[in-house]
C-alpha atoms as a PDB file:
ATOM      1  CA  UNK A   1      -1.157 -33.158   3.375  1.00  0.00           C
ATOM      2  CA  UNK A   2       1.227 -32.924   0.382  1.00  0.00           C
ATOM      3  CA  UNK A   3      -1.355 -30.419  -1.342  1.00  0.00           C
ATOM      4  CA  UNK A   4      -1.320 -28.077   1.837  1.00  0.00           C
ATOM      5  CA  UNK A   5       2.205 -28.642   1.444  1.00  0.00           C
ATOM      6  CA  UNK A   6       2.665 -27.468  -2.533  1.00  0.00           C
ATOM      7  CA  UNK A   7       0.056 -24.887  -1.575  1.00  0.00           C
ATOM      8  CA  UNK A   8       2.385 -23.305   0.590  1.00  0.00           C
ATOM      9  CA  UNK A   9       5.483 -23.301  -1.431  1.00  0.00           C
ATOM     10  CA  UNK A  10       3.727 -21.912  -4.255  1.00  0.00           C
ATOM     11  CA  UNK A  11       2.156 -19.281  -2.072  1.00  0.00           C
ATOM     12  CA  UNK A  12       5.651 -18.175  -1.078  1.00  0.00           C
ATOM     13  CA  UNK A  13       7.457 -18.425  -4.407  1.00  0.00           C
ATOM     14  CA  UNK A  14       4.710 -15.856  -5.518  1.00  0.00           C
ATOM     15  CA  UNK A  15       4.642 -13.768  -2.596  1.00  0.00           C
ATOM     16  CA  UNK A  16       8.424 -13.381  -3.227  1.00  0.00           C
ATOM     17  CA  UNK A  17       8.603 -12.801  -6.573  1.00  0.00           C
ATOM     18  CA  UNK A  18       5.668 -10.282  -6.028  1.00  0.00           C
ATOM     19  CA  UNK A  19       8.072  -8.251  -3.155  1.00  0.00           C
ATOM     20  CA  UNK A  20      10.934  -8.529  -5.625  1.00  0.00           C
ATOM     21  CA  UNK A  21       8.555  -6.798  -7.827  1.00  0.00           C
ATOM     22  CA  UNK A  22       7.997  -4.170  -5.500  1.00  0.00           C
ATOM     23  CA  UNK A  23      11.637  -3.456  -4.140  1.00  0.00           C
ATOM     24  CA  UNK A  24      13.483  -3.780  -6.873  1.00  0.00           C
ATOM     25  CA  UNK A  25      10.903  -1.518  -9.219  1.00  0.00           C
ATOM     26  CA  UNK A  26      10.646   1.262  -6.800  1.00  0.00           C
ATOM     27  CA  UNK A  27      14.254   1.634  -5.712  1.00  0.00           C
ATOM     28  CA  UNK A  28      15.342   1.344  -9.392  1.00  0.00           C
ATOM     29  CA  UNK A  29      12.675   4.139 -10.455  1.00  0.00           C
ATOM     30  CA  UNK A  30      13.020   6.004  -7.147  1.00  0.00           C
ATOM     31  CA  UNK A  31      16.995   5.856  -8.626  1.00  0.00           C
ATOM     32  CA  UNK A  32      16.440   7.511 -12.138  1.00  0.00           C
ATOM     33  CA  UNK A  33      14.102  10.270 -10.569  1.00  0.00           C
ATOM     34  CA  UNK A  34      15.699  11.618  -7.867  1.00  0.00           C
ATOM     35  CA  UNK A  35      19.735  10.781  -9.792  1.00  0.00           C
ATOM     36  CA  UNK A  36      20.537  14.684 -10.786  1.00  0.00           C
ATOM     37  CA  UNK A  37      21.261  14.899 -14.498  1.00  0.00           C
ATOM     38  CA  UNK A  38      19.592  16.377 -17.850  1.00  0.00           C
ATOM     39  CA  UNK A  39      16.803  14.103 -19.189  1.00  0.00           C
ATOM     40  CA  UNK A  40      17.349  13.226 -22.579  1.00  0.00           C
ATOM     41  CA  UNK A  41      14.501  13.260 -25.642  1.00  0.00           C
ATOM     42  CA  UNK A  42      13.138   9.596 -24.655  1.00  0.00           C
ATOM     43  CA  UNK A  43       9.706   9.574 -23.281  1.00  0.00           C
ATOM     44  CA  UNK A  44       9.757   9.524 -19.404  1.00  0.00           C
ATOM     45  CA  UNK A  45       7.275   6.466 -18.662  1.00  0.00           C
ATOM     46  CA  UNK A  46       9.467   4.561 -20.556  1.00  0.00           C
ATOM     47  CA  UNK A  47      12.636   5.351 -19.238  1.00  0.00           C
ATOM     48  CA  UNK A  48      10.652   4.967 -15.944  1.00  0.00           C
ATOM     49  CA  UNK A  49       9.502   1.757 -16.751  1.00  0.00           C
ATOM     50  CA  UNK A  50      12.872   0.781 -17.470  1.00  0.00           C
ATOM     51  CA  UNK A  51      14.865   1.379 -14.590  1.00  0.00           C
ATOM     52  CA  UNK A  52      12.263  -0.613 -12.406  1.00  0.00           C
ATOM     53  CA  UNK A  53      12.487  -3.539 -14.510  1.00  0.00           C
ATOM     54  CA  UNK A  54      16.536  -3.105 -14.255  1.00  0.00           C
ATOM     55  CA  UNK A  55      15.659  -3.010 -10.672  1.00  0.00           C
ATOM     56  CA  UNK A  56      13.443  -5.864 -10.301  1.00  0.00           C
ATOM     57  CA  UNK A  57      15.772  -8.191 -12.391  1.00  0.00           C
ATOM     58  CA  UNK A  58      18.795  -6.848 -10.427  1.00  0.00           C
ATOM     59  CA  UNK A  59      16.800  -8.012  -7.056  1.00  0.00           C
ATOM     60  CA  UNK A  60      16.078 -11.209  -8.600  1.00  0.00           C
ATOM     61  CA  UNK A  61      19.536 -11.616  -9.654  1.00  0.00           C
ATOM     62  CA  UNK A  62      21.090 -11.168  -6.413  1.00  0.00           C
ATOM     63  CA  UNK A  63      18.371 -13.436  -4.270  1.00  0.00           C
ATOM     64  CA  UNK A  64      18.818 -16.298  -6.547  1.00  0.00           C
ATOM     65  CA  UNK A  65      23.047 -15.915  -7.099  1.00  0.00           C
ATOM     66  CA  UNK A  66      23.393 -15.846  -3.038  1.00  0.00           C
ATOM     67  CA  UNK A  67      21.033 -18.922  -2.577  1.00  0.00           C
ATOM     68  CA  UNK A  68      23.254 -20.628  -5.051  1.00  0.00           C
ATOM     69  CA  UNK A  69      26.556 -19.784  -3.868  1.00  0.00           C
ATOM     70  CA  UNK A  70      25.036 -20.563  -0.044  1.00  0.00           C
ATOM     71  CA  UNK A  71      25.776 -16.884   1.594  1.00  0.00           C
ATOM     72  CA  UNK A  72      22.093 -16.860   2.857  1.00  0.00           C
ATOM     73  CA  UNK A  73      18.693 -18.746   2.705  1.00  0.00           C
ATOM     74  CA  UNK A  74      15.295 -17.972   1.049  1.00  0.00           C
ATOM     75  CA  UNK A  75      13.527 -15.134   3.957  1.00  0.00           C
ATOM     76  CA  UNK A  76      16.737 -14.409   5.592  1.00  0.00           C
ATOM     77  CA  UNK A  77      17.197 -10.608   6.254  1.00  0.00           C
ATOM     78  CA  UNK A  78      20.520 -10.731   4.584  1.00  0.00           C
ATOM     79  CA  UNK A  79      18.770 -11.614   1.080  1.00  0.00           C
ATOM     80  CA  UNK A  80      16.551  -9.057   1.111  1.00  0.00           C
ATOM     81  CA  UNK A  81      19.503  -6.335   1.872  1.00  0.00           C
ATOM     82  CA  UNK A  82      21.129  -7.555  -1.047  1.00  0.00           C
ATOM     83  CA  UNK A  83      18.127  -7.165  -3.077  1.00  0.00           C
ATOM     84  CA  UNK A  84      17.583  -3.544  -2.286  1.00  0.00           C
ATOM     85  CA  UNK A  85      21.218  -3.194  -2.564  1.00  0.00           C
ATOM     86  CA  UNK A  86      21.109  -3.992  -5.502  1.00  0.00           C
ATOM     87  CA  UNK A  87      18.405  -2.760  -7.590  1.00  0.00           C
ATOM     88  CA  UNK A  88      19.336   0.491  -5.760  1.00  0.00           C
ATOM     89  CA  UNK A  89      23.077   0.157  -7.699  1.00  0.00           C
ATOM     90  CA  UNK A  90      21.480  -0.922 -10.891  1.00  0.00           C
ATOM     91  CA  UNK A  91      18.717   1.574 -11.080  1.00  0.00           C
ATOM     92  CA  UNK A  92      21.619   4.630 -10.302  1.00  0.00           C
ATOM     93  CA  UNK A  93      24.058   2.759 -12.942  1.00  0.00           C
ATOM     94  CA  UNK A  94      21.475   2.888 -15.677  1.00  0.00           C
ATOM     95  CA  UNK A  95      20.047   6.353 -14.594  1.00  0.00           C
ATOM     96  CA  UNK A  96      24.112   7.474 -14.589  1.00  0.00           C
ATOM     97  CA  UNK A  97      24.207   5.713 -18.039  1.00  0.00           C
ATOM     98  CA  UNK A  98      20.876   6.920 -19.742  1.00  0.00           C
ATOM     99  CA  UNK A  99      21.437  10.830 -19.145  1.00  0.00           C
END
């Protein structure tokens, strides 16, 4: 029982890290494409590449500082608006920044 039990926590620690992953690196690169602005002489996979990672941290960031400070639970619908949020603010900060 307590190995069905660690099974399943580790199953959901991944799966969440996995759809920070995906939120907070699309909405961070969907930010520096479609944020209007000249492009500068960098190459653009890795300015790309970039802004999803400053996405997917920024996701992370907010999930984990809201279950500390107790405004919301792991799976509520609340953490995952604040993850979108922001990697969406991040990823138009450092577009806003980088051209």
């Amino acid at each position: 029982m307590v190995i069905i039990d660690l099974m399943a926590a580790t199953m959901g620690v991944a799966m969440g890290f996995l759809a920070f992953l995906v939120i907070g690196g699309l909405s961070g690169a969907f930010a520096w494409v479609f944020y209007p602005g000249a492009r500068g002489a960098k190459s653009k996979a890795q300015k790309l590449f970039m802004a999803a990672l400053i996405g997917f941290l920024a996701s992370l960031a907010s999930s984990y500082v809201g279950q500390f400070t107790g405004l919301f639970q792991s799976g509520q619908m609340l953490e995952w608006l604040s993850a979108i949020g922001a990697s969406c603010l991040a990823g138009a900060v450092y577009a806003s920044l980088g051209k």
